[in-house]
C-alpha atoms as a PDB file:
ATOM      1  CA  UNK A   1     -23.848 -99.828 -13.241  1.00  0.00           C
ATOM      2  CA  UNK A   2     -20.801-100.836 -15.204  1.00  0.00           C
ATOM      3  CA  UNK A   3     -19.253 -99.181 -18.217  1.00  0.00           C
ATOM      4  CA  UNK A   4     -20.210-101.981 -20.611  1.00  0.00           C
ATOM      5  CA  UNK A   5     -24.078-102.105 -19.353  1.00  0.00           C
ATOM      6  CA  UNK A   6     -24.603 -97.704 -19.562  1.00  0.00           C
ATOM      7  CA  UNK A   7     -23.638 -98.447 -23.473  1.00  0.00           C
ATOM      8  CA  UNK A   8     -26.513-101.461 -23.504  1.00  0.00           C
ATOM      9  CA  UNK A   9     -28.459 -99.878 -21.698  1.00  0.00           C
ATOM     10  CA  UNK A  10     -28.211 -96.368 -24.182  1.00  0.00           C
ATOM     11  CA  UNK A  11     -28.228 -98.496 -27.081  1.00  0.00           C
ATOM     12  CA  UNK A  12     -31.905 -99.902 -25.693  1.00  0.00           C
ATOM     13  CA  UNK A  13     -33.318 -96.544 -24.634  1.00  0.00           C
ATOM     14  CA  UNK A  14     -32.148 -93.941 -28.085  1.00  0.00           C
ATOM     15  CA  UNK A  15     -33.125 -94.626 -31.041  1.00  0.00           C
ATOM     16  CA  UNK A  16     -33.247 -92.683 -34.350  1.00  0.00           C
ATOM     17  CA  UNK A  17     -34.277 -93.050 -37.830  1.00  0.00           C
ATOM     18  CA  UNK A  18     -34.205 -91.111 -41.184  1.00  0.00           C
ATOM     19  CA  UNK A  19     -37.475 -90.894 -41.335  1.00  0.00           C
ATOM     20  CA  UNK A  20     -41.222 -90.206 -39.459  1.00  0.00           C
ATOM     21  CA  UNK A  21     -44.201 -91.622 -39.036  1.00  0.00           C
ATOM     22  CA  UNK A  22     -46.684 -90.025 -41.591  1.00  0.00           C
ATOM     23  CA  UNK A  23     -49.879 -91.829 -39.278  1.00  0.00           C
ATOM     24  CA  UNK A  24     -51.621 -89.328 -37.085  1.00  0.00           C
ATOM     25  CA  UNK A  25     -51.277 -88.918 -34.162  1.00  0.00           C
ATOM     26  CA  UNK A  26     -53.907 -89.812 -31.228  1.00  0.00           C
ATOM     27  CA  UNK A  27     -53.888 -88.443 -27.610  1.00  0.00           C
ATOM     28  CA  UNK A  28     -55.581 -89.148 -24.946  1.00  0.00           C
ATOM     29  CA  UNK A  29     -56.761 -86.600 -22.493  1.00  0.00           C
ATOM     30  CA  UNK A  30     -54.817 -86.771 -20.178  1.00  0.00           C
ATOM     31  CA  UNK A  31     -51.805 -86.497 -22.337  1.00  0.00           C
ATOM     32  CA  UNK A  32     -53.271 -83.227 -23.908  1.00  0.00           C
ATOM     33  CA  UNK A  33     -53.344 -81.734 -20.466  1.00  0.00           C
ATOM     34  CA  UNK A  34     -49.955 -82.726 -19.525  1.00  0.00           C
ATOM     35  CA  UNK A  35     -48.273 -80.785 -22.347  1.00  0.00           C
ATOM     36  CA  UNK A  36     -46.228 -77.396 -21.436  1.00  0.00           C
ATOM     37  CA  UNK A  37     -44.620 -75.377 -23.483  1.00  0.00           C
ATOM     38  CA  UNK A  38     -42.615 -72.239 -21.598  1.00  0.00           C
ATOM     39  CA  UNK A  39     -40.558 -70.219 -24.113  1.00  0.00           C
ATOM     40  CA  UNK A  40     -37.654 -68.065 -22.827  1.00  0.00           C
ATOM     41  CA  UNK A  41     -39.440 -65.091 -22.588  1.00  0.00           C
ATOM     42  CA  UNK A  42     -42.485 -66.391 -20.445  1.00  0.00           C
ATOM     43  CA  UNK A  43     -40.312 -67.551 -17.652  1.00  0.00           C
ATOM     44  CA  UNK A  44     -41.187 -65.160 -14.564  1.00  0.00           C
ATOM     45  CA  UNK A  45     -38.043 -64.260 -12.202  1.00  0.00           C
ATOM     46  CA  UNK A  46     -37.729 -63.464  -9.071  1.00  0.00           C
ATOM     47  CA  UNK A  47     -34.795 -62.861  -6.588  1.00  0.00           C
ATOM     48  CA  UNK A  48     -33.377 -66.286  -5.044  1.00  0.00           C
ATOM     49  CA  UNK A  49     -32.683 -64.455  -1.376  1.00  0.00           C
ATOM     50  CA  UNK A  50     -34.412 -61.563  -1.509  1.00  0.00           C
ATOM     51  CA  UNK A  51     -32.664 -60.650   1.471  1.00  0.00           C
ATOM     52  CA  UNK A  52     -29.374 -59.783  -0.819  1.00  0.00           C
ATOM     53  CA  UNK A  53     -31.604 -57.018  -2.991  1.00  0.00           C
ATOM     54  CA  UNK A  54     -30.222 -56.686  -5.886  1.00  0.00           C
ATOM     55  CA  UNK A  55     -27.198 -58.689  -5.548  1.00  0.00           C
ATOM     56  CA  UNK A  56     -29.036 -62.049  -5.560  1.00  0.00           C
ATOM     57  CA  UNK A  57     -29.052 -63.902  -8.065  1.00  0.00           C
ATOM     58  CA  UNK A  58     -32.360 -64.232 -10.287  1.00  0.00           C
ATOM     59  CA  UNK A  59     -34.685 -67.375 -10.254  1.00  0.00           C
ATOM     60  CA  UNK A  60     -37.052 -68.455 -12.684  1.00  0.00           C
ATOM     61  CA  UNK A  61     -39.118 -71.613 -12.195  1.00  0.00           C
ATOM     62  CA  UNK A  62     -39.825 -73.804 -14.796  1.00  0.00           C
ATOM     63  CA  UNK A  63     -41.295 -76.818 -12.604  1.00  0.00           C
ATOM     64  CA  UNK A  64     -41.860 -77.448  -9.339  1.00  0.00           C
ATOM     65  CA  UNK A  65     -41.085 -75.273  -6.206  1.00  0.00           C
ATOM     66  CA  UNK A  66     -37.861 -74.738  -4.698  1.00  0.00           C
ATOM     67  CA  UNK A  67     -39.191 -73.241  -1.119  1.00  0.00           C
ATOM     68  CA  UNK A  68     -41.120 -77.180  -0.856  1.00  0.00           C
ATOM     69  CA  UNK A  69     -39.865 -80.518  -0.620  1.00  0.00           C
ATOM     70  CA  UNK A  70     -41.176 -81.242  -4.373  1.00  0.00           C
ATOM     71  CA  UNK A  71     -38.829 -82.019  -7.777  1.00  0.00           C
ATOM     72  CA  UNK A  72     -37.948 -78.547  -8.869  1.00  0.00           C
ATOM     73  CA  UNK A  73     -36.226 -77.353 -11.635  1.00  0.00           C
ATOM     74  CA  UNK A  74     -35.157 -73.323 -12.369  1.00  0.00           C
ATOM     75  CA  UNK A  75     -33.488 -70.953 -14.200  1.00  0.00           C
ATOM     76  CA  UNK A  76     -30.517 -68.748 -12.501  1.00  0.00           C
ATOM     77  CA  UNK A  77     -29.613 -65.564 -13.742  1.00  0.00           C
ATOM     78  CA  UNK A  78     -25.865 -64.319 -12.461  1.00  0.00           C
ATOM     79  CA  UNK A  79     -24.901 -61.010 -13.079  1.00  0.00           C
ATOM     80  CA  UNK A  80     -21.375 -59.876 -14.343  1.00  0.00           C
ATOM     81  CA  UNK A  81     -18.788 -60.206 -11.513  1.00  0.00           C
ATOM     82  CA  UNK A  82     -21.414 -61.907  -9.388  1.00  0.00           C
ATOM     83  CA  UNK A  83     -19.554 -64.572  -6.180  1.00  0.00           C
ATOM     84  CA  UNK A  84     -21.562 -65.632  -3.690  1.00  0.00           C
ATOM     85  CA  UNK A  85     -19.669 -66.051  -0.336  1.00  0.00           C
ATOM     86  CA  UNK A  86     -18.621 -69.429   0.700  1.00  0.00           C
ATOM     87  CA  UNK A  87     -22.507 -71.313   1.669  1.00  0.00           C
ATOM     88  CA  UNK A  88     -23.344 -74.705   1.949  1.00  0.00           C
ATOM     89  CA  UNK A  89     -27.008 -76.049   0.735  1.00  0.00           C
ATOM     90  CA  UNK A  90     -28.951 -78.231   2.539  1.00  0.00           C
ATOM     91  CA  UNK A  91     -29.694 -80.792  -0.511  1.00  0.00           C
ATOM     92  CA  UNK A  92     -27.825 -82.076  -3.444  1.00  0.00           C
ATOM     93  CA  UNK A  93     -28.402 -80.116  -6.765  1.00  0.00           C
ATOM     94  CA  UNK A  94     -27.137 -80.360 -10.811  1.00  0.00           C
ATOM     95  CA  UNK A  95     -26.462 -77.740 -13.009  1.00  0.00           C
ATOM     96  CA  UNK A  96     -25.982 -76.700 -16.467  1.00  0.00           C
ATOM     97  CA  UNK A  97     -24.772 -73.387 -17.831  1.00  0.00           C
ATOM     98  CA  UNK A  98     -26.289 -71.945 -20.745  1.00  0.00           C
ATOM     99  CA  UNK A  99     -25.250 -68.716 -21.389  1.00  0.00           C
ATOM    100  CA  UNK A 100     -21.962 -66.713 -19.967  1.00  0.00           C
ATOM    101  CA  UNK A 101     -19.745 -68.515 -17.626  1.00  0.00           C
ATOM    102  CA  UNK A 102     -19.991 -69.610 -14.314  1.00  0.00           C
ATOM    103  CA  UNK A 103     -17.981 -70.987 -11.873  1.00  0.00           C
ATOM    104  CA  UNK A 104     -18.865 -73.190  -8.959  1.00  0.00           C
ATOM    105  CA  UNK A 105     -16.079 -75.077  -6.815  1.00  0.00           C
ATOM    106  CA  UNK A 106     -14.017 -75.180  -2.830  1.00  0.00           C
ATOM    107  CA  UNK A 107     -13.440 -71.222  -1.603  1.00  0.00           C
ATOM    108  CA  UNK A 108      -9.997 -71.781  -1.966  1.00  0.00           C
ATOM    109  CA  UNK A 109      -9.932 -73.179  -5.592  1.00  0.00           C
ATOM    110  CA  UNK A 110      -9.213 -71.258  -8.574  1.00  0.00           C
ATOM    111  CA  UNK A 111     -11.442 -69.574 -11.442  1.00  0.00           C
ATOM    112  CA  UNK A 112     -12.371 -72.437 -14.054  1.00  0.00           C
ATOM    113  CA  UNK A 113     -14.906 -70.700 -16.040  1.00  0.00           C
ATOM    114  CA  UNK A 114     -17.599 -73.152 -17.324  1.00  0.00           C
ATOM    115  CA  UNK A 115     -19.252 -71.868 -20.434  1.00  0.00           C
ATOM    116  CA  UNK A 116     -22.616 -73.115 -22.123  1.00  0.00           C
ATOM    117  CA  UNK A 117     -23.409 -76.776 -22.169  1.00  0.00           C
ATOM    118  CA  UNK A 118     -20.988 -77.470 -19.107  1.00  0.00           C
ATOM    119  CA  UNK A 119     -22.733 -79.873 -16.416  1.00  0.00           C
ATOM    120  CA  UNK A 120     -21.894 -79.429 -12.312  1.00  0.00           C
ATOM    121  CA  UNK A 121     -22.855 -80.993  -9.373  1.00  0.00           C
ATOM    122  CA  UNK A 122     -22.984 -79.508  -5.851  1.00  0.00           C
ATOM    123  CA  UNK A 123     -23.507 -82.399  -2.815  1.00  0.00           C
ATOM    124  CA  UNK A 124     -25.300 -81.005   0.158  1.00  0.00           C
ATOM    125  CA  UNK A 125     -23.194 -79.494   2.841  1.00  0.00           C
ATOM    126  CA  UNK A 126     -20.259 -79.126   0.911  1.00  0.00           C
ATOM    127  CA  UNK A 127     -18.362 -75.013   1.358  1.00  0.00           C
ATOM    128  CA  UNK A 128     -18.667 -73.865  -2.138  1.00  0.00           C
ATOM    129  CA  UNK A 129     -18.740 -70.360  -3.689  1.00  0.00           C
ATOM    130  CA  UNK A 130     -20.250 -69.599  -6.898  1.00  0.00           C
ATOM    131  CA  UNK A 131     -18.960 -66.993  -9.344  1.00  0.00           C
ATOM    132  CA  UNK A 132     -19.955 -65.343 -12.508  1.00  0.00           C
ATOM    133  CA  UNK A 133     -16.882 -64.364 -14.902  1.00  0.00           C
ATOM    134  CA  UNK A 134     -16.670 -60.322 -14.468  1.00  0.00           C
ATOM    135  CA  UNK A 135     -17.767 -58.408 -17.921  1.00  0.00           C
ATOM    136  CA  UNK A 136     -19.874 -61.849 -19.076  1.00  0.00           C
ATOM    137  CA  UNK A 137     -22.277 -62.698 -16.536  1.00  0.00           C
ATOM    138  CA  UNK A 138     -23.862 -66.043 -16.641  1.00  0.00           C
ATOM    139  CA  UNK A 139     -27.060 -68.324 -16.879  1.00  0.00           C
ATOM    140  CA  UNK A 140     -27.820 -71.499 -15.507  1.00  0.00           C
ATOM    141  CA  UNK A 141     -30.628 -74.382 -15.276  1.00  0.00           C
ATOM    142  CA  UNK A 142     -30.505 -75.999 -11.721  1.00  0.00           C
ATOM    143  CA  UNK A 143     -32.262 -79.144 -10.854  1.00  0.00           C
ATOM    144  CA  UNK A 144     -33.215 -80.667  -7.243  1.00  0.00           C
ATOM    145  CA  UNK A 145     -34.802 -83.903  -6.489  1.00  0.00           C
ATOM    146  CA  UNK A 146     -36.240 -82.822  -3.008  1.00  0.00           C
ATOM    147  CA  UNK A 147     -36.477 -79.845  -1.217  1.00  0.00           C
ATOM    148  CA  UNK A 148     -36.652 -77.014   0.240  1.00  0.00           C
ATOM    149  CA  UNK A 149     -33.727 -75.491  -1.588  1.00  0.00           C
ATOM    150  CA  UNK A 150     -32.094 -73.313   1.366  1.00  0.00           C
ATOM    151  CA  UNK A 151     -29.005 -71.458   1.276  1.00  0.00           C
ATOM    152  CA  UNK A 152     -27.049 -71.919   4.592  1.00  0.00           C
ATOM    153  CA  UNK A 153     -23.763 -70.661   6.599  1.00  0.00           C
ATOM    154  CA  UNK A 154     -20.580 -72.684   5.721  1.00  0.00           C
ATOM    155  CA  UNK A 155     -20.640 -73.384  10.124  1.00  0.00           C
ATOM    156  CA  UNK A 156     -22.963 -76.451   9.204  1.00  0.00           C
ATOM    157  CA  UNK A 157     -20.950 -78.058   6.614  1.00  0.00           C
ATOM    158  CA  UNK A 158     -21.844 -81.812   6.583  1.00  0.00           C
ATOM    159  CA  UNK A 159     -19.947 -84.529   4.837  1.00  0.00           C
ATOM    160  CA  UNK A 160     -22.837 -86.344   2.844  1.00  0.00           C
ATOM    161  CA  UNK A 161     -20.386 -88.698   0.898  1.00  0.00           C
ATOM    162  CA  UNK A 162     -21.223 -87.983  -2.087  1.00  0.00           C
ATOM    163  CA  UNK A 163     -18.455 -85.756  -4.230  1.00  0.00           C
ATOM    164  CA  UNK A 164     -18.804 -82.578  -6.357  1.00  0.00           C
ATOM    165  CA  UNK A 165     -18.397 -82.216 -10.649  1.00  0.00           C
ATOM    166  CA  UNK A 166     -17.488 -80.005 -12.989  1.00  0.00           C
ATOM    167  CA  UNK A 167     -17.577 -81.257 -16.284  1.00  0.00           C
ATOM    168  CA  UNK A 168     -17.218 -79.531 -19.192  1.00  0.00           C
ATOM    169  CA  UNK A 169     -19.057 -79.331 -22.498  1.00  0.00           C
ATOM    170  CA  UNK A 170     -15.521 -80.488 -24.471  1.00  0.00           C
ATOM    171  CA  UNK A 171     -15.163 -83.564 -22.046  1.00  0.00           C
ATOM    172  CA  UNK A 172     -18.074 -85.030 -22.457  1.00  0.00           C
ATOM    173  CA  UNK A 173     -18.590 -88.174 -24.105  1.00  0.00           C
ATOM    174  CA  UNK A 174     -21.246 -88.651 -26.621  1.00  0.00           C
ATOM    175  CA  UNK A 175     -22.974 -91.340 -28.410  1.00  0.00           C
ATOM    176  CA  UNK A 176     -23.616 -91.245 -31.982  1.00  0.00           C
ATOM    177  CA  UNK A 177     -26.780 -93.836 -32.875  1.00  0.00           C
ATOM    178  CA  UNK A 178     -25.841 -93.813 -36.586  1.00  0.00           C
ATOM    179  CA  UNK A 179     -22.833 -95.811 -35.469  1.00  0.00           C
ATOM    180  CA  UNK A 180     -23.817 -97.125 -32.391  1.00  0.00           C
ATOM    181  CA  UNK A 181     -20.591 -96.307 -31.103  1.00  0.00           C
ATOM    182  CA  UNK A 182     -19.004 -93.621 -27.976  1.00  0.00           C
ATOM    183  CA  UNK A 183     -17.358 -90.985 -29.882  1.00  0.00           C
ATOM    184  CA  UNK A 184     -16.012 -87.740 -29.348  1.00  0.00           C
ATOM    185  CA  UNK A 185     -17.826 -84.498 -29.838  1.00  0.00           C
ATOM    186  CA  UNK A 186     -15.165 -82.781 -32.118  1.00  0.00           C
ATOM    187  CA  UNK A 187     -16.677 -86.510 -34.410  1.00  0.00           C
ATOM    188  CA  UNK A 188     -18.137 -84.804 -37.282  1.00  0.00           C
ATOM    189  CA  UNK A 189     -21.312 -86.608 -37.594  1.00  0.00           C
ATOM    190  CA  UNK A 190     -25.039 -86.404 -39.418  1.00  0.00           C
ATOM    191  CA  UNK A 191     -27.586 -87.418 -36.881  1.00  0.00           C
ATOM    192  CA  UNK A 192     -28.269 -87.127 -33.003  1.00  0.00           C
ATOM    193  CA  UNK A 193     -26.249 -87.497 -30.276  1.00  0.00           C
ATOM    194  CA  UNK A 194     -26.498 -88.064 -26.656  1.00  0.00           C
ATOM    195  CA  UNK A 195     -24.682 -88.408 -23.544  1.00  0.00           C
ATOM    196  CA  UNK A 196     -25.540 -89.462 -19.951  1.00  0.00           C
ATOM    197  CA  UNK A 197     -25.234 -86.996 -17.152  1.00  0.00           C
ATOM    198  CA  UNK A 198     -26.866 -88.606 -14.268  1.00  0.00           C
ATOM    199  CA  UNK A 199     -29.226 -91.661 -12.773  1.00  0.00           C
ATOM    200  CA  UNK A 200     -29.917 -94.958 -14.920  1.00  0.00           C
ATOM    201  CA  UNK A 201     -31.443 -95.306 -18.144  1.00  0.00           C
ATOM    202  CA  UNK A 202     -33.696 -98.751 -17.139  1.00  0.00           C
ATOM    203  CA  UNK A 203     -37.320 -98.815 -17.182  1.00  0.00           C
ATOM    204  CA  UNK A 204     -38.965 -96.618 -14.274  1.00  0.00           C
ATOM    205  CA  UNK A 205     -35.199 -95.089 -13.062  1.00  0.00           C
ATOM    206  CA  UNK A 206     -34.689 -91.556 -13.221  1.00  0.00           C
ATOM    207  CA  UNK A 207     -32.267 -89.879 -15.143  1.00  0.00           C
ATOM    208  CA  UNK A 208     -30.776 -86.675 -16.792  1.00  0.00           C
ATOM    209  CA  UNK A 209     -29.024 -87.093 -20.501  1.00  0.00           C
ATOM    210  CA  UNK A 210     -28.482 -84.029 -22.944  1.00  0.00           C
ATOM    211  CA  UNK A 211     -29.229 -85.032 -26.718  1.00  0.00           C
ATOM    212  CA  UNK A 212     -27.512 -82.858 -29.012  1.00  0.00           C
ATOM    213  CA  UNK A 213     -29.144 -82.230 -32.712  1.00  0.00           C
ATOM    214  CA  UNK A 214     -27.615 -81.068 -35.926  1.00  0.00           C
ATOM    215  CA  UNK A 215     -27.966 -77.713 -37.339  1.00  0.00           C
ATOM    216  CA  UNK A 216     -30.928 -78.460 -39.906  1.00  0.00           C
ATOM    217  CA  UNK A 217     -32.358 -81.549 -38.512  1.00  0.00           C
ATOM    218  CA  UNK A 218     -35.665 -82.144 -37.858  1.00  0.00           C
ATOM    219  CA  UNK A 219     -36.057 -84.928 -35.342  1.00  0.00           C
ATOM    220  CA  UNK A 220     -39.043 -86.415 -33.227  1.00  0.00           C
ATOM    221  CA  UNK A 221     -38.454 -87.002 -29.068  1.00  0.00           C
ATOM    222  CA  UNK A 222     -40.977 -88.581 -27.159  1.00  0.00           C
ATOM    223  CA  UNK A 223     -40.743 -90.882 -24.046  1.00  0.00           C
ATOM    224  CA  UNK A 224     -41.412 -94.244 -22.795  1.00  0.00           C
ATOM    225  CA  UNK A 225     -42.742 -95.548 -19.248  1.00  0.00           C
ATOM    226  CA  UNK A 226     -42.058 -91.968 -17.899  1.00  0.00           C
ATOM    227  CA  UNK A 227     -43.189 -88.339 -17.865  1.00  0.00           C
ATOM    228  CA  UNK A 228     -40.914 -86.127 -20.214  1.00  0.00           C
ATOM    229  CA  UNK A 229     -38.808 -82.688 -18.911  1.00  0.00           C
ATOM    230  CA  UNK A 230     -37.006 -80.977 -21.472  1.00  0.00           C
ATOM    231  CA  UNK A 231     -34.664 -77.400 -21.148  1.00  0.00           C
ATOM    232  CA  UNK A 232     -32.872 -76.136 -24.436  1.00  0.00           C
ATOM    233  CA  UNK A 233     -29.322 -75.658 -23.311  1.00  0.00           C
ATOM    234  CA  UNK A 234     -28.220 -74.246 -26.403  1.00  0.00           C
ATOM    235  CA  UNK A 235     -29.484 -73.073 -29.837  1.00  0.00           C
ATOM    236  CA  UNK A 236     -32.857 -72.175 -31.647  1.00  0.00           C
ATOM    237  CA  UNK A 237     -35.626 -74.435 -32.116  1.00  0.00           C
ATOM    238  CA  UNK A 238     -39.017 -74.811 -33.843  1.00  0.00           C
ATOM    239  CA  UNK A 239     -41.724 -76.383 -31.411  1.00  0.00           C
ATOM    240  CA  UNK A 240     -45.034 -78.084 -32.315  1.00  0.00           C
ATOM    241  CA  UNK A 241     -47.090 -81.173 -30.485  1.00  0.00           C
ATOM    242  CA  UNK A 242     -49.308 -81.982 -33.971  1.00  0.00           C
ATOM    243  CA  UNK A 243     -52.925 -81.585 -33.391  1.00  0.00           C
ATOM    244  CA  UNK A 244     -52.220 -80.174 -30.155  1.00  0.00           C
ATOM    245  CA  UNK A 245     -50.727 -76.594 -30.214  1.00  0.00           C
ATOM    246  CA  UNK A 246     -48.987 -74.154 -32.273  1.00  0.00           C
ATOM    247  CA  UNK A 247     -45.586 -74.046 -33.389  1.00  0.00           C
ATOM    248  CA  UNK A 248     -43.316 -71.883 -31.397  1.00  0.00           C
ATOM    249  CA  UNK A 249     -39.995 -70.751 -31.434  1.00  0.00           C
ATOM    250  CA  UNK A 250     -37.923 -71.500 -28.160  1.00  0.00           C
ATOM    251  CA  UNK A 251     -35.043 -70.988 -27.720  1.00  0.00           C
ATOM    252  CA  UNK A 252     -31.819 -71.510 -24.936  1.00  0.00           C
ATOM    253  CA  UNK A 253     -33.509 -71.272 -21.642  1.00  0.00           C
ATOM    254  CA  UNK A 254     -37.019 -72.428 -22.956  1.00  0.00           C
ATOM    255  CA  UNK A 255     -38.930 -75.749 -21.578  1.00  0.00           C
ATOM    256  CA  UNK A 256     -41.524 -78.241 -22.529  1.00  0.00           C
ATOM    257  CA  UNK A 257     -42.838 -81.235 -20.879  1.00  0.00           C
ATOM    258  CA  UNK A 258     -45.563 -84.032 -21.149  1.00  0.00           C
ATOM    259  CA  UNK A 259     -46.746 -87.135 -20.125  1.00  0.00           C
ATOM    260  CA  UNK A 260     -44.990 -90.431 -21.876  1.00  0.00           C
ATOM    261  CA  UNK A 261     -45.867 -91.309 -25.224  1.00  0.00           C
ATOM    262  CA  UNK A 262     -46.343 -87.989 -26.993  1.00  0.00           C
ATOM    263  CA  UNK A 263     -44.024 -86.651 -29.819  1.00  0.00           C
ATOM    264  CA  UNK A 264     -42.484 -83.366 -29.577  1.00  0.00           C
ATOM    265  CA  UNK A 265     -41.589 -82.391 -32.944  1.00  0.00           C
ATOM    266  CA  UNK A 266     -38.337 -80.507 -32.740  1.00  0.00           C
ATOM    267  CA  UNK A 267     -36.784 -78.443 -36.059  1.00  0.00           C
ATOM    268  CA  UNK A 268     -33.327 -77.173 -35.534  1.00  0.00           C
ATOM    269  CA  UNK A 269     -32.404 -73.878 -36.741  1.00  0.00           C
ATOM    270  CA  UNK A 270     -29.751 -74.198 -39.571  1.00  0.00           C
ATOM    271  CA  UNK A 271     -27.433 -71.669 -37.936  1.00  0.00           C
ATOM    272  CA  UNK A 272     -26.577 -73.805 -34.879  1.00  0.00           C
ATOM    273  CA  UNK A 273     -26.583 -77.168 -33.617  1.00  0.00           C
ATOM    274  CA  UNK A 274     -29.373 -77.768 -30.579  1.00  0.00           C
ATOM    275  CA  UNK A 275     -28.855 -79.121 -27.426  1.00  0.00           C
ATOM    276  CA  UNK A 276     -31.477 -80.184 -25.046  1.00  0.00           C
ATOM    277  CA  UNK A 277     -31.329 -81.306 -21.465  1.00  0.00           C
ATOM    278  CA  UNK A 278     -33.770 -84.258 -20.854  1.00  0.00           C
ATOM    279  CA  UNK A 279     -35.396 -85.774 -18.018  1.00  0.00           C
ATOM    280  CA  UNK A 280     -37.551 -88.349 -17.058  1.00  0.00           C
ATOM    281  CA  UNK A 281     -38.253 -91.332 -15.511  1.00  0.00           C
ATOM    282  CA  UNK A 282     -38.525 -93.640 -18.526  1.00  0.00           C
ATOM    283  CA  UNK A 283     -36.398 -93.909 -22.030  1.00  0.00           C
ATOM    284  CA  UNK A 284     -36.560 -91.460 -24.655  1.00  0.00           C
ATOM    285  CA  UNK A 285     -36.364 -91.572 -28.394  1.00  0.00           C
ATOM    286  CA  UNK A 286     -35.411 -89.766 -30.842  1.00  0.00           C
ATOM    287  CA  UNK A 287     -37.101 -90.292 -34.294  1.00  0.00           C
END
């Protein structure tokens, strides 16, 4: 996809407005059943490779199952002056840190610390080590397409053509919808933001985009033609489908989900601006 068609194609799938819709709200079955809402504090963990004891990482699942060749997405918990030895996996997986800092990159490379927000990719059978920065420790939110998710020897390293990221939260480019316009996060502006991290944004494609709300806002994200995934990266929230369940605090680390076409009602806290990872197989607004 070119440069000039990702804009288009954002500009089609984001929209936002100053105000909501006051009519209410009508679900059908099986979009009642489809809604999840995991705060921090629920999420269960258990050691990644239990055969490291205590020095494995720890893995909470928020969807799917790693150990099966399903969609899977999880929560990793690094302790301080945790580094893996140099591995290789036997799929392709993204990342995003949200608390601490992390580092993921070639043996032989040195530290760059990645703190919250920053998004990596790690290409199957690519030698990698990952790190958490001593005295800090770290958390991250993994996602795989297809699994199992195995941990292997660096002895079967495979070239799989695809190339490794680390991008961090200060390089990224966002897109402000009051001004339809690219800008750059340090862009002091009043509404949403988002910006792109992975797949295509056309009807029935797959992708992975963080929006980022202001401290204060209220703001409405639903999805169409596609099943909704959401992790908060960073900051507090106030939760609440209306009509359907309660309203809930969740915070970084916290997920919800649902089938297209019903609004999650999303209050940030007026201490710190929100960010939420978002997936889905559709496009998603923001109201």
């Amino acid at each position: 996809m070119t440069f000039s068609r990702l804009i288009s194609t954002f500009f089609l799938s984001l929209s936002v407005a100053a105000c909501s819709d006051t009519s209410q709200p009508s679900y059908s079955a099986e979009q009642k059943e489809s809604i999840t809402v995991l705060t921090a504090d629920e999420v269960s963990y258990q050691a990644l490779n239990p055969a490291r004891g205590d020095a494995s990482p720890r893995a909470g699942i928020l969807w799917g199952d790693i150990t099966k060749d399903v969609p899977s997405g999880i929560l990793l918990k690094f302790t301080e002056g945790f580094s893996s030895p140099p591995h290789i996996h036997n799929i392709t997986y993204r990342a995003i840190v949200i608390s601490g800092e992390i580092h993921n990159d070639d043996p032989d490379a040195a530290n760059m610390w990645m703190g919250p927000g920053a998004f990596w990719t790690q290409p199957a059978g690519e030698v990698h080590v990952t790190s958490a920065r001593p005295g800090v420790g770290g958390t991250g939110f993994l996602e795989i397409l297809e699994g199992p998710y195995l941990v292997q020897p660096s002895e079967k390293a495979f070239d799989n053509g695809e190339h490794p990221l680390n991008l961090m939260h200060s390089n990224m480019v966002w897109m402000s919808t009051n001004e339809m316009n690219w800008i750059n996060t340090n862009d002091n502006t009043s509404g949403p933001q988002a910006t792109l991290l992975w797949g295509d944004l056309s009807d029935g494609a797959l992708s992975g985009s963080m929006i980022k709300l202001p401290s204060g806002y209220h703001a409405t994200l639903s999805t169409n033609g596609g099943d909704l995934k959401a992790v908060v990266i960073q900051g507090k929230l106030s939760h609440v489908v209306e009509d359907v369940t309660t309203s809930k605090e969740i915070i970084a680390g916290s997920y919800f989900s649902s089938a297209e076409g019903v609004p999650h009602s999303l209050s940030c806290s007026t201490q710190n601006e929100c960010m939420i990872y978002v997936r889905t197989d559709g496009q998603f607004s923001v109201q």
